[in-house]
C-alpha atoms as a PDB file:
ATOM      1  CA  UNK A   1     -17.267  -4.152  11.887  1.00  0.00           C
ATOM      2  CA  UNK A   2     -14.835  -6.618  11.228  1.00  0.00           C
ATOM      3  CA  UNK A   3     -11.151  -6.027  10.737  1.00  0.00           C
ATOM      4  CA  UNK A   4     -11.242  -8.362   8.164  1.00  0.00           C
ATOM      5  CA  UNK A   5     -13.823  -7.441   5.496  1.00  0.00           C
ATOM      6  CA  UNK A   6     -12.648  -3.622   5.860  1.00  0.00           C
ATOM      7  CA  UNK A   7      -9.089  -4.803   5.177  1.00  0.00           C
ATOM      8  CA  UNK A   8     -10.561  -6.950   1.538  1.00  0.00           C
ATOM      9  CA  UNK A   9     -12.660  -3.553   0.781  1.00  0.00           C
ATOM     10  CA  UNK A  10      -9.940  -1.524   0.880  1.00  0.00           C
ATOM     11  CA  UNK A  11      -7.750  -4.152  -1.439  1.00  0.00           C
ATOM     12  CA  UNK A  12     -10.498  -3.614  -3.948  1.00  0.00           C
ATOM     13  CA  UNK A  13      -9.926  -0.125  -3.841  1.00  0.00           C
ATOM     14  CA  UNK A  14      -6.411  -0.286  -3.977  1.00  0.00           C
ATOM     15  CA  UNK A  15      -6.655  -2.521  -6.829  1.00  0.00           C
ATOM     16  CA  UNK A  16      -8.037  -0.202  -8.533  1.00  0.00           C
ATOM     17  CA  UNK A  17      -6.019   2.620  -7.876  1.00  0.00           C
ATOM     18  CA  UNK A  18      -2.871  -0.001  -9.312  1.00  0.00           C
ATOM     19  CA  UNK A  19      -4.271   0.807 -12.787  1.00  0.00           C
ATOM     20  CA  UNK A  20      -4.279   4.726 -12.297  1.00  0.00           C
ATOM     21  CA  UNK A  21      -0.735   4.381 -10.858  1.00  0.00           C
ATOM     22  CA  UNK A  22       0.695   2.085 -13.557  1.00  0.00           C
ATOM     23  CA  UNK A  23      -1.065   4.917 -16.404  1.00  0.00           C
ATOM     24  CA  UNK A  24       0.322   7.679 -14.962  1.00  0.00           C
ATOM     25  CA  UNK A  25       3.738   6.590 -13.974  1.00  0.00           C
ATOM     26  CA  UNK A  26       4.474   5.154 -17.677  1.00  0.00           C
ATOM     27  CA  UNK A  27       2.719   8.145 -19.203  1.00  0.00           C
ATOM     28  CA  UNK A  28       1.523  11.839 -18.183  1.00  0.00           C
ATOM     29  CA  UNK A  29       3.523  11.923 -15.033  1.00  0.00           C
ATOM     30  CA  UNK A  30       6.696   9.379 -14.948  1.00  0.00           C
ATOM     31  CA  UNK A  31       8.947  11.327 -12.688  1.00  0.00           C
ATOM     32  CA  UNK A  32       8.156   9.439  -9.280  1.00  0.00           C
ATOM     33  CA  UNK A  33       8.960  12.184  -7.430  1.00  0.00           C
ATOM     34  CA  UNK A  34       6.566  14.647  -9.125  1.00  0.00           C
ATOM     35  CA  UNK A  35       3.632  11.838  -8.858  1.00  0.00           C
ATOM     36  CA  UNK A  36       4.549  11.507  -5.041  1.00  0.00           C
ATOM     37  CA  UNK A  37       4.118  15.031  -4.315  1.00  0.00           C
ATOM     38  CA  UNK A  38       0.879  15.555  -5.906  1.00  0.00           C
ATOM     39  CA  UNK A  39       0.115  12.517  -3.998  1.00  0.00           C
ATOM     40  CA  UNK A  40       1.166  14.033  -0.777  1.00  0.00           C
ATOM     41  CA  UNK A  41      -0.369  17.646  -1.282  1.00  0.00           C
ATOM     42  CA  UNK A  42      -3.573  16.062  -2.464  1.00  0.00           C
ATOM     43  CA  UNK A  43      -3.594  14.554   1.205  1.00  0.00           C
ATOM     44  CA  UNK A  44      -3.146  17.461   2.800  1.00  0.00           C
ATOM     45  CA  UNK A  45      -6.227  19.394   1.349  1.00  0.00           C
ATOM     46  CA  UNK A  46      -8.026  16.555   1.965  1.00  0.00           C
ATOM     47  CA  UNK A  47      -7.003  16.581   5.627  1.00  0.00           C
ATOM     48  CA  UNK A  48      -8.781  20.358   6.089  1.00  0.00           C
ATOM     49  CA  UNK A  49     -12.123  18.906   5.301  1.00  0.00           C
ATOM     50  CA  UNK A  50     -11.885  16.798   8.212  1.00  0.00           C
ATOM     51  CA  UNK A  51     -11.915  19.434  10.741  1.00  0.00           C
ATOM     52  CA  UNK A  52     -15.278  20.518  10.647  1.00  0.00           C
ATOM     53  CA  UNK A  53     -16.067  16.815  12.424  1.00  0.00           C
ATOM     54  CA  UNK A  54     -14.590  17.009  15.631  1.00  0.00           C
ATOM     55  CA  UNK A  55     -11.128  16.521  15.302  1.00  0.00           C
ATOM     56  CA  UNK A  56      -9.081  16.441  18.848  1.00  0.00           C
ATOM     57  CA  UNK A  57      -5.626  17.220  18.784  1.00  0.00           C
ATOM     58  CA  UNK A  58      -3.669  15.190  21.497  1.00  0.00           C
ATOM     59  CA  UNK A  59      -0.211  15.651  23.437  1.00  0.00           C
ATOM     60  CA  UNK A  60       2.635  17.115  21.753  1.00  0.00           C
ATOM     61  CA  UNK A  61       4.865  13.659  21.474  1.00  0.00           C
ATOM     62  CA  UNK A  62       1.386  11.937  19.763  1.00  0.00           C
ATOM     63  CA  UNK A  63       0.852  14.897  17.418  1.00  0.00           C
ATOM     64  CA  UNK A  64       4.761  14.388  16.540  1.00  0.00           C
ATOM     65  CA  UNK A  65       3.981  10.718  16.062  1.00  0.00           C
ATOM     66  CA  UNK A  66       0.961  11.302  14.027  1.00  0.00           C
ATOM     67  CA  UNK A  67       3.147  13.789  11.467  1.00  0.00           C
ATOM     68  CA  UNK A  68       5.869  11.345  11.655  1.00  0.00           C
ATOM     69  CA  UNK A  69       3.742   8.538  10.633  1.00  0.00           C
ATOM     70  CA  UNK A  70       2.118  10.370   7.804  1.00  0.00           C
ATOM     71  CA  UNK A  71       6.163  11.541   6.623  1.00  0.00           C
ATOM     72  CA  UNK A  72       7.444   8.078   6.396  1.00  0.00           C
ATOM     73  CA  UNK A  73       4.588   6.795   4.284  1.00  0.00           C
ATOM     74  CA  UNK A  74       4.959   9.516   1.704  1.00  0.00           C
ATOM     75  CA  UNK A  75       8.621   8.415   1.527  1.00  0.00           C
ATOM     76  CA  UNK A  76       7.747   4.447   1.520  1.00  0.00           C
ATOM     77  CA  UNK A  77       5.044   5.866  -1.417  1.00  0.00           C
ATOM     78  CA  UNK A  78       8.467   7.597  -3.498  1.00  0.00           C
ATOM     79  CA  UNK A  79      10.643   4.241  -2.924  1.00  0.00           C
ATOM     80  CA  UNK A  80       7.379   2.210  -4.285  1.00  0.00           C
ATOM     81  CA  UNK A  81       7.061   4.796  -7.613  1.00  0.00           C
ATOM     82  CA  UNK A  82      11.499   4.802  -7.811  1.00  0.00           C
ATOM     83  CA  UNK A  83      11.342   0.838  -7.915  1.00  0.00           C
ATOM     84  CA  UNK A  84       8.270   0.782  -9.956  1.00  0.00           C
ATOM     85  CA  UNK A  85      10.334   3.048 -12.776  1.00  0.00           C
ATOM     86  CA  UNK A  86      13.623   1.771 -12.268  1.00  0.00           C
ATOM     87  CA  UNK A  87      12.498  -2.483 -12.757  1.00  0.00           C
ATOM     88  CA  UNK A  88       9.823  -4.408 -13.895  1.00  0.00           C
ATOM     89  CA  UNK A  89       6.731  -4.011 -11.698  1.00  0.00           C
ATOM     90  CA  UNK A  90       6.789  -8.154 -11.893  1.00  0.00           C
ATOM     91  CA  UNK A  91       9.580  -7.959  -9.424  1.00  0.00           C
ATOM     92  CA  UNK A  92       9.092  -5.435  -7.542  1.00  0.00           C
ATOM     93  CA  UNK A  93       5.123  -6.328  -6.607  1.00  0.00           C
ATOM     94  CA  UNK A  94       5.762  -9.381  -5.262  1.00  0.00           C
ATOM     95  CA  UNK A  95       9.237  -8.506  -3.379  1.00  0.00           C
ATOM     96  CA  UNK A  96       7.059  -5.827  -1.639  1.00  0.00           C
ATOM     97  CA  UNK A  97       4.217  -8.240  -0.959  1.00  0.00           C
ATOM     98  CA  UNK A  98       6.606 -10.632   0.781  1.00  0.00           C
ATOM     99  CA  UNK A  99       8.744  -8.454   2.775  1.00  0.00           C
ATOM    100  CA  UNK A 100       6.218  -6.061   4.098  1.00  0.00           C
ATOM    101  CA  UNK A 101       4.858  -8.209   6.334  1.00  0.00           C
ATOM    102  CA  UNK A 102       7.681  -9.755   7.367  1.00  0.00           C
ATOM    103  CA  UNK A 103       8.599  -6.358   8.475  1.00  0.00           C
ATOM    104  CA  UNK A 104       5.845  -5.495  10.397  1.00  0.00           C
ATOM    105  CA  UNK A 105       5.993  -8.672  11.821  1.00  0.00           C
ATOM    106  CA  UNK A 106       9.148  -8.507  13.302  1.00  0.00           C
ATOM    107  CA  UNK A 107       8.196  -4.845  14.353  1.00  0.00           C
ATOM    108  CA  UNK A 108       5.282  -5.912  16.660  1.00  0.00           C
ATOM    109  CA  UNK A 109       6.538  -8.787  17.687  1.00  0.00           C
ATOM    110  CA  UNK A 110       9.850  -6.841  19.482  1.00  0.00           C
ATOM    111  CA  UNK A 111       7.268  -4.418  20.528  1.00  0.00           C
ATOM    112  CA  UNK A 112       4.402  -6.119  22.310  1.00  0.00           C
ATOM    113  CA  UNK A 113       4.924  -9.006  25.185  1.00  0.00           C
ATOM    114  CA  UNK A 114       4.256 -12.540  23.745  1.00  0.00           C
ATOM    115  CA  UNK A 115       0.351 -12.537  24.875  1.00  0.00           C
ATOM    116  CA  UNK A 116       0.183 -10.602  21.570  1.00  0.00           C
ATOM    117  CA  UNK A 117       1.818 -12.555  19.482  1.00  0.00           C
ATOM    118  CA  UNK A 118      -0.273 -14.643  16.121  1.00  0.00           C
ATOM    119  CA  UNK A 119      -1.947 -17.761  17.957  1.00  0.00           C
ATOM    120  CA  UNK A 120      -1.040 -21.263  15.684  1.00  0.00           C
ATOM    121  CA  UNK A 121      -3.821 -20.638  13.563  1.00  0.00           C
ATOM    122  CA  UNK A 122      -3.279 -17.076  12.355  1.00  0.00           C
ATOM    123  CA  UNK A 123       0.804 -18.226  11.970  1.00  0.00           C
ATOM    124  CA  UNK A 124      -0.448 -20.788   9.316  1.00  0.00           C
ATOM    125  CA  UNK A 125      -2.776 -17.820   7.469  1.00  0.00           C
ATOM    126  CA  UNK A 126      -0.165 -15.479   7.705  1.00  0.00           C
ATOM    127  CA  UNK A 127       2.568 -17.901   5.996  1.00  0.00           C
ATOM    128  CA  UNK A 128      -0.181 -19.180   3.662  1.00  0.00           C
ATOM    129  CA  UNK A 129      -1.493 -15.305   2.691  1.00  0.00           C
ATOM    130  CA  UNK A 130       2.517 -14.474   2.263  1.00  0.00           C
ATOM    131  CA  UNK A 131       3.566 -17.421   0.353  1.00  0.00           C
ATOM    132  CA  UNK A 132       0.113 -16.379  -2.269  1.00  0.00           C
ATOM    133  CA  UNK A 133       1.168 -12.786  -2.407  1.00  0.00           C
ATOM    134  CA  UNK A 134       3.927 -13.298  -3.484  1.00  0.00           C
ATOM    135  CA  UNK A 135       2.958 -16.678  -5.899  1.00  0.00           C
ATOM    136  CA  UNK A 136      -0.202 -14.028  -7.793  1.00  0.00           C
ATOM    137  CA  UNK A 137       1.841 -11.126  -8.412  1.00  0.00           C
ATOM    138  CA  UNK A 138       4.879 -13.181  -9.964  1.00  0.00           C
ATOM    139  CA  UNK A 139       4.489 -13.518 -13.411  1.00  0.00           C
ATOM    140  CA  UNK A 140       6.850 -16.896 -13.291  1.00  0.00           C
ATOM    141  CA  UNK A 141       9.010 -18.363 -10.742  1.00  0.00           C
ATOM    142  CA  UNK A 142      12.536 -16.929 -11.592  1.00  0.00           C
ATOM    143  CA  UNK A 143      15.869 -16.767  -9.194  1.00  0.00           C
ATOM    144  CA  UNK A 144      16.129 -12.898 -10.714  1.00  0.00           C
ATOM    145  CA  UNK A 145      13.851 -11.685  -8.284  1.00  0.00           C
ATOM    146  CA  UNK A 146      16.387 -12.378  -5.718  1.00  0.00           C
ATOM    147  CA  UNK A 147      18.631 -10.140  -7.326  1.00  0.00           C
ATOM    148  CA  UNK A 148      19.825  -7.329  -4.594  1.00  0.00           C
ATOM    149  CA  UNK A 149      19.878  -4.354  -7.339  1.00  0.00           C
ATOM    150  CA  UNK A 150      16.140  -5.449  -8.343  1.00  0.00           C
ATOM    151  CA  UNK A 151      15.100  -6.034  -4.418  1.00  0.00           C
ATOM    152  CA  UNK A 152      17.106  -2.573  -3.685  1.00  0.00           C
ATOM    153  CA  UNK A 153      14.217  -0.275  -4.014  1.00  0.00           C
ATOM    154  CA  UNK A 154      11.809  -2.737  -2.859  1.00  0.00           C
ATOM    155  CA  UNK A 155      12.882  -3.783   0.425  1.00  0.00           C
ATOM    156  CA  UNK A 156      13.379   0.270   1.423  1.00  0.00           C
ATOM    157  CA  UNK A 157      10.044   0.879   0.090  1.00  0.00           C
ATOM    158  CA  UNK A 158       8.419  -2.328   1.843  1.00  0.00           C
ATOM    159  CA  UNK A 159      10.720  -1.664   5.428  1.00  0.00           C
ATOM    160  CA  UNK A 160       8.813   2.241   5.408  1.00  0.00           C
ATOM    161  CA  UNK A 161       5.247   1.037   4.955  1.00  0.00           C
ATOM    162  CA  UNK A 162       5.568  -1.348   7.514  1.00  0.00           C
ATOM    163  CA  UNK A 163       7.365   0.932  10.026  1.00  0.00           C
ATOM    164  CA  UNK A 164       4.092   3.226   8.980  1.00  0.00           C
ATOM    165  CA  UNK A 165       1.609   0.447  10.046  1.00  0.00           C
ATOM    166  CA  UNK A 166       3.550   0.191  13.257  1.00  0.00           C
ATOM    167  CA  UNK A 167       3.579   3.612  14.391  1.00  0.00           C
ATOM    168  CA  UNK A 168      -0.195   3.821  12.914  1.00  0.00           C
ATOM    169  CA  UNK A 169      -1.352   1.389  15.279  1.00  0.00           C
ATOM    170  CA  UNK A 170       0.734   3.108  18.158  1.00  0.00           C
ATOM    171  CA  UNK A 171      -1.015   6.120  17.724  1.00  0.00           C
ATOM    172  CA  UNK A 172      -4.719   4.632  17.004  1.00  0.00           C
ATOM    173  CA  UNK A 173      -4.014   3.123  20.644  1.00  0.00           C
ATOM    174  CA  UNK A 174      -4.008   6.639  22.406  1.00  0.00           C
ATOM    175  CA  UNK A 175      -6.074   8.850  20.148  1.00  0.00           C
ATOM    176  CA  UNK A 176      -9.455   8.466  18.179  1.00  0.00           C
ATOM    177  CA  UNK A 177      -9.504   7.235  14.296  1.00  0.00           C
ATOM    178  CA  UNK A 178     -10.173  10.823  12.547  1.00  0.00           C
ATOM    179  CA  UNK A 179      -7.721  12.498  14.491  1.00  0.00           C
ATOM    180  CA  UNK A 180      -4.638   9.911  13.845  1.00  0.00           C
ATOM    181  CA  UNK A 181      -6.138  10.083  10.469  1.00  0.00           C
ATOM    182  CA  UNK A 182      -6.124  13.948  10.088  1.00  0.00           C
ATOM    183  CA  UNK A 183      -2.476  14.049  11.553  1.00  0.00           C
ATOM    184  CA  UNK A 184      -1.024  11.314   9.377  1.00  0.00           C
ATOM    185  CA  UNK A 185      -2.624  12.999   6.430  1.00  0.00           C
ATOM    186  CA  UNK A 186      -0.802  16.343   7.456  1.00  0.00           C
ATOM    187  CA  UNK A 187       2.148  14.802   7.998  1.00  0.00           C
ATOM    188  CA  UNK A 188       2.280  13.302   4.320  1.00  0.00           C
ATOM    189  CA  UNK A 189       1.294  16.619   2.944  1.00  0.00           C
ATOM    190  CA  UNK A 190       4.832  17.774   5.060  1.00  0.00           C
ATOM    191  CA  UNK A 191       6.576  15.111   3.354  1.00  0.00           C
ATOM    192  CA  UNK A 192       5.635  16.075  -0.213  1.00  0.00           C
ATOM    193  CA  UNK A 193       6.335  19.531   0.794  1.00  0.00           C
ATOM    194  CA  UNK A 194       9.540  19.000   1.673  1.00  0.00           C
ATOM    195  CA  UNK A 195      10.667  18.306  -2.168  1.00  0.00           C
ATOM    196  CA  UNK A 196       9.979  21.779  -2.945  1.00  0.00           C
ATOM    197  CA  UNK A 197      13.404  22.274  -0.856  1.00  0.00           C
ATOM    198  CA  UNK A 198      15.776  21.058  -3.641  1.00  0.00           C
ATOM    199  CA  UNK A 199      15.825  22.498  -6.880  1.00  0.00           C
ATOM    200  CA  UNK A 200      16.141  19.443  -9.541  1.00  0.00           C
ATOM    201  CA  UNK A 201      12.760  18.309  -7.588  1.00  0.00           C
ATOM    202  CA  UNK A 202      11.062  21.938  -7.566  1.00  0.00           C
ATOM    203  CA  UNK A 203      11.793  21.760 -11.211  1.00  0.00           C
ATOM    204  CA  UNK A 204      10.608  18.606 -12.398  1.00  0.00           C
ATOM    205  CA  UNK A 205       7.539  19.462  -9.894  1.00  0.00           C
ATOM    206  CA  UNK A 206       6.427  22.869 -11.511  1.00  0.00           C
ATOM    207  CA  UNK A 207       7.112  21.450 -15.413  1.00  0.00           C
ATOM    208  CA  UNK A 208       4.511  19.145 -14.983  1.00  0.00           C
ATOM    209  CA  UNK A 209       1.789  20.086 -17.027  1.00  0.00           C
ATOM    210  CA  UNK A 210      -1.902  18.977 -16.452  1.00  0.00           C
ATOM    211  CA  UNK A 211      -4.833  18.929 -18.746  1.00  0.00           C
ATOM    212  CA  UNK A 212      -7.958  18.731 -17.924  1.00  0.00           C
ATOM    213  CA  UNK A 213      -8.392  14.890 -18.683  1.00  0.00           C
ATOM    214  CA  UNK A 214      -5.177  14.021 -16.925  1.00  0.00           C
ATOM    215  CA  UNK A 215      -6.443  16.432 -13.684  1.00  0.00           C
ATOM    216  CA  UNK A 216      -9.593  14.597 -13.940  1.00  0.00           C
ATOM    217  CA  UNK A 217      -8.162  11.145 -13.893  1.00  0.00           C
ATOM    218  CA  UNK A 218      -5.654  12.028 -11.687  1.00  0.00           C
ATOM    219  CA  UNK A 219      -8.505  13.331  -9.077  1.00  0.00           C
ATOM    220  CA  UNK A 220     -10.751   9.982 -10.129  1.00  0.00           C
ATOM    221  CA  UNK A 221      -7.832   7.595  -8.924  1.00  0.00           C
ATOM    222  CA  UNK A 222      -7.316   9.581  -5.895  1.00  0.00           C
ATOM    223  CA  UNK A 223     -10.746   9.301  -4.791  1.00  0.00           C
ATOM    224  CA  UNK A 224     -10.554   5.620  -4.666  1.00  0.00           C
ATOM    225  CA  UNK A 225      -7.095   5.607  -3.325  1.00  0.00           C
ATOM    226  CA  UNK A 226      -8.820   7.883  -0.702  1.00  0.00           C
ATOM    227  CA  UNK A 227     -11.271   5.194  -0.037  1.00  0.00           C
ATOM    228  CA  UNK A 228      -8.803   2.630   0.074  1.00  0.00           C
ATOM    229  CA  UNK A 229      -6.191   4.557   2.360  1.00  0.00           C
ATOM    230  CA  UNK A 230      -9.196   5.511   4.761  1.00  0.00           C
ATOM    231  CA  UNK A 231     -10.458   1.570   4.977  1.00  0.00           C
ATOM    232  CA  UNK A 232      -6.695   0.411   5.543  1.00  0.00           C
ATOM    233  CA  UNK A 233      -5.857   3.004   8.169  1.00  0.00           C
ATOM    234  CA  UNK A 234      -9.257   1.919   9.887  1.00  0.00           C
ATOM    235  CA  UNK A 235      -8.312  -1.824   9.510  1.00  0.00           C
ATOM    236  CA  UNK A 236      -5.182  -0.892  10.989  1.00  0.00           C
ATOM    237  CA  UNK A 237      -7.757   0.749  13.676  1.00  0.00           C
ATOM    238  CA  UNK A 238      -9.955  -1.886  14.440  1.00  0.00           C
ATOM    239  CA  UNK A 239      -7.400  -4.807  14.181  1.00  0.00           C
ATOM    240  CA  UNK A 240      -5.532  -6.299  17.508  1.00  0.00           C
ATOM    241  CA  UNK A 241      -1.583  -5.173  17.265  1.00  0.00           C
ATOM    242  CA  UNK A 242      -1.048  -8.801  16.528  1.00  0.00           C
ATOM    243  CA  UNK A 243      -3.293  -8.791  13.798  1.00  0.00           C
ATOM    244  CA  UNK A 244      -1.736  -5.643  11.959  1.00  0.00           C
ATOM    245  CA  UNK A 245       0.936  -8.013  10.252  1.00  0.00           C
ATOM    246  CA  UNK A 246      -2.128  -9.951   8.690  1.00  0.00           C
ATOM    247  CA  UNK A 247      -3.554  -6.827   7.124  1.00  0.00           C
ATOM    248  CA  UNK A 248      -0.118  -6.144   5.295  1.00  0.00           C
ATOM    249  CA  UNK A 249      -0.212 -10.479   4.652  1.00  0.00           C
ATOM    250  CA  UNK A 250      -3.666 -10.144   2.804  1.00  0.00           C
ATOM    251  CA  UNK A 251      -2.223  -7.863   0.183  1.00  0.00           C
ATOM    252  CA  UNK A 252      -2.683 -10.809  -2.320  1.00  0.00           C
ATOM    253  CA  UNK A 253      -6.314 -10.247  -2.423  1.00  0.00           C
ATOM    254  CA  UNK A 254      -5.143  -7.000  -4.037  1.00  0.00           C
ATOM    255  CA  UNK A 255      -3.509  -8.325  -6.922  1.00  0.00           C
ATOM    256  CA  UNK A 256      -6.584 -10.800  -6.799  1.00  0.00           C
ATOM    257  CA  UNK A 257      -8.781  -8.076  -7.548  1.00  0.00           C
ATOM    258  CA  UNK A 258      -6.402  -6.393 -10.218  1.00  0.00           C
ATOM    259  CA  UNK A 259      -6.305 -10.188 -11.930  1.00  0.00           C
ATOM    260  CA  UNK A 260      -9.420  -9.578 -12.485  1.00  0.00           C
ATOM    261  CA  UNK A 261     -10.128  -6.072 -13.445  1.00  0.00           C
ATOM    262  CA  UNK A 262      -7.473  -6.742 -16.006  1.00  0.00           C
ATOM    263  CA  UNK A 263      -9.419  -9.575 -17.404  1.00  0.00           C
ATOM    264  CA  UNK A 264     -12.752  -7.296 -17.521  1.00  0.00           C
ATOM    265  CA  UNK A 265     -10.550  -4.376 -19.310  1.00  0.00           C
ATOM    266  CA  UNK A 266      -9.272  -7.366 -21.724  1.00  0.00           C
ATOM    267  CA  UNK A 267     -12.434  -8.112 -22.876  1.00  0.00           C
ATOM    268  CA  UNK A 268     -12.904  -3.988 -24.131  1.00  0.00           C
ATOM    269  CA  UNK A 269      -8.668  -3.999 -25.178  1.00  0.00           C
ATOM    270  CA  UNK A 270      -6.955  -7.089 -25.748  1.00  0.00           C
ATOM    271  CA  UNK A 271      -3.579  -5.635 -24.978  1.00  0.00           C
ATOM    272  CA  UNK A 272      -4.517  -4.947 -21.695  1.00  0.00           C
ATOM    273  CA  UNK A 273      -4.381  -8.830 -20.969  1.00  0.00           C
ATOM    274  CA  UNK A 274      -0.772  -9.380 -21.856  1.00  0.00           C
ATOM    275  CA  UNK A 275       0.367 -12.341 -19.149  1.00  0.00           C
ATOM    276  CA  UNK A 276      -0.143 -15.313 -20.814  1.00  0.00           C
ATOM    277  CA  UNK A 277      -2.302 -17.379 -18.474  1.00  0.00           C
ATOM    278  CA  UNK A 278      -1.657 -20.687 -19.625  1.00  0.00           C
ATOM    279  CA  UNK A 279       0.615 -23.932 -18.698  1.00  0.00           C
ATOM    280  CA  UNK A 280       3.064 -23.100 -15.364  1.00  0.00           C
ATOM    281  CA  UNK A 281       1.645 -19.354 -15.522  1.00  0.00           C
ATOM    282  CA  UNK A 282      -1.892 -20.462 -14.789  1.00  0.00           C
ATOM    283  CA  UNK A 283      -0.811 -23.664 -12.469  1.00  0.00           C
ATOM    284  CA  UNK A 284       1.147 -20.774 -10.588  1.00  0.00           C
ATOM    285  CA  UNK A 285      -1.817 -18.710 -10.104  1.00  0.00           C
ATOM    286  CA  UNK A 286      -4.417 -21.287  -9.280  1.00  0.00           C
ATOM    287  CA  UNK A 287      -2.078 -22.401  -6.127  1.00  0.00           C
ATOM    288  CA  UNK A 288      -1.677 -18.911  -5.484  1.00  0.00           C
ATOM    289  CA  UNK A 289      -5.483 -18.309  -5.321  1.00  0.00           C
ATOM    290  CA  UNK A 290      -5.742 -21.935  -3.124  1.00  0.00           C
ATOM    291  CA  UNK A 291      -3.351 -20.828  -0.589  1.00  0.00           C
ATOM    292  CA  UNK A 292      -4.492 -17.166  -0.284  1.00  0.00           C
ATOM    293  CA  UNK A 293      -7.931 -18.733   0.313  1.00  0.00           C
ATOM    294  CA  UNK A 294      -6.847 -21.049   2.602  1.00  0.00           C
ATOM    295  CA  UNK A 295      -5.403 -18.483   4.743  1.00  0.00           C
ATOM    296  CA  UNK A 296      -8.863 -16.572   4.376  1.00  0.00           C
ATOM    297  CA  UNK A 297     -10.837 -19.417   5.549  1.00  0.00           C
ATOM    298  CA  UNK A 298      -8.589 -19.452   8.613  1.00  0.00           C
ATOM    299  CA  UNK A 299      -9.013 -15.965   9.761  1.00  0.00           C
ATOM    300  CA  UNK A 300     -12.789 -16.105   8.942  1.00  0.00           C
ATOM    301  CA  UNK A 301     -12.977 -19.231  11.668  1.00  0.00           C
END
């Protein structure tokens, strides 16, 4: 299977888990930290119905690496929810979607010899798939973005996932899919356990109070984060080290997908629809959509 349609289905998923995030973290559960843990503890119940099909568990440095990898992306997770709370999710969206690959970028390029470097043609999709991330998630072109308290949060958040892609790829090089998966998934149910160490967070975790709608939503969005976690990590899996960055580039086709579920929700709530998607608004997203197919139609030669 290609690298490339898993890494599209799992932006679909994603996209849709963006709707359950943005509901619960301006509603039923706006303390990042709380959402983060459930997050992270849901992973790690998840991870003990994966034994049953043959995991392996490797050397001791891998199964470090593994839990490592897992830990930072429950922390890159909390830095994503903090900025999400903290500014507008117009600024921090597409200041994620532009450093992140950057980062990973420069991460395998320090770590792999030249040979695995993009060739001329995946540079171009990579800049093109960048530049549209960032174009579709902004709701207008404004010098604010650049500010460093708005980008603060961001750029942490955006520096952790893409150290997490690294060392993800790392480890799928030595050890089979489901057992990197199983070990990243127990090391992000470490990472949310760790908050239950300080008391402000053990506090804020235990008053959170769920009813049965909000545990069944709650459960709903984690299922298709679930599938969309599983199809990036096995992106990730399938992809060339070189083309890792490109899966963190094609995070555009996320907010591609959201465009559009947004419309479909618009059309049952008007509300839902608030970006006015007319004059530079519209002009901004049609050259978004050109240059994030453009840089499709490259990696699909």
């Amino acid at each position: 299977m290609s690298w490339l349609l898993v890494t599209i289905l799992a932006y679909f998923f994603l996209a849709i888990v963006s709707l359950f995030d943005r509901y619960f973290l301006v509603g039923p559960i706006p303390n990042p930290k709380t959402y983060t843990f459930y997050v992270g503890i849901l992973w790690f119940f998840i991870c003990l119905f994966l034994i049953p099909f043959g995991i392996t568990l490797p050397g001791l440095s891998l199964i470090i690496l593994g839990l490592v990898t897992g830990l930072i992306r429950i922390f890159a997770i909390l830095f994503l929810t903090e900025a999400i709370i903290k500014s507008e999710v117009s600024r921090v969206i597409p200041a994620i979607g532009g450093f992140l690959p950057l980062f990973t970028f420069f991460f395998f390029f320090l770590y792999f010899p030249k040979a695995e470097i993009l060739n001329l043609f995946q540079l171009i999709a990579f800049v093109l798939l960048v530049s549209g991330s960032v174009l579709v998630s902004l709701k207008k072109l404004s010098l604010k973005i650049f500010n460093f308290e708005t980008l603060k949060y961001p750029i942490i958040s955006a520096f952790l996932f893409a150290l997490n892609f690294f060392l993800m790829k790392i480890l799928f090089l030595e050890i089979n899919f489901l057992s990197g998966f199983f070990l990243t998934l127990i090391g992000g149910g470490l990472g949310a356990a760790i908050f239950l160490i300080f008391s402000p967070f053990r506090e804020s975790i235990f008053a959170q109070k769920f009813t049965p709608k909000i545990s069944g939503l709650f459960l709903l969005g984690q299922a298709f984060g679930g599938l969309g976690v599983i199809s990036q990590f096995y992106a990730v899996f399938l992809a060339k080290p070189a083309q890792v960055p490109l899966i963190n580039a094609l995070e555009g086709t996320r907010y591609l997908f959201l465009l559009f579920f947004v419309f479909l929700l618009s059309l049952w709530r008007p509300y839902f629809l608030r970006e006015e998607m007319k004059g530079t608004v519209l002009l901004q997203k049609i050259i978004a959509i050109l240059l994030i197919g453009g840089g499709l139609a490259l990696l699909a030669t």
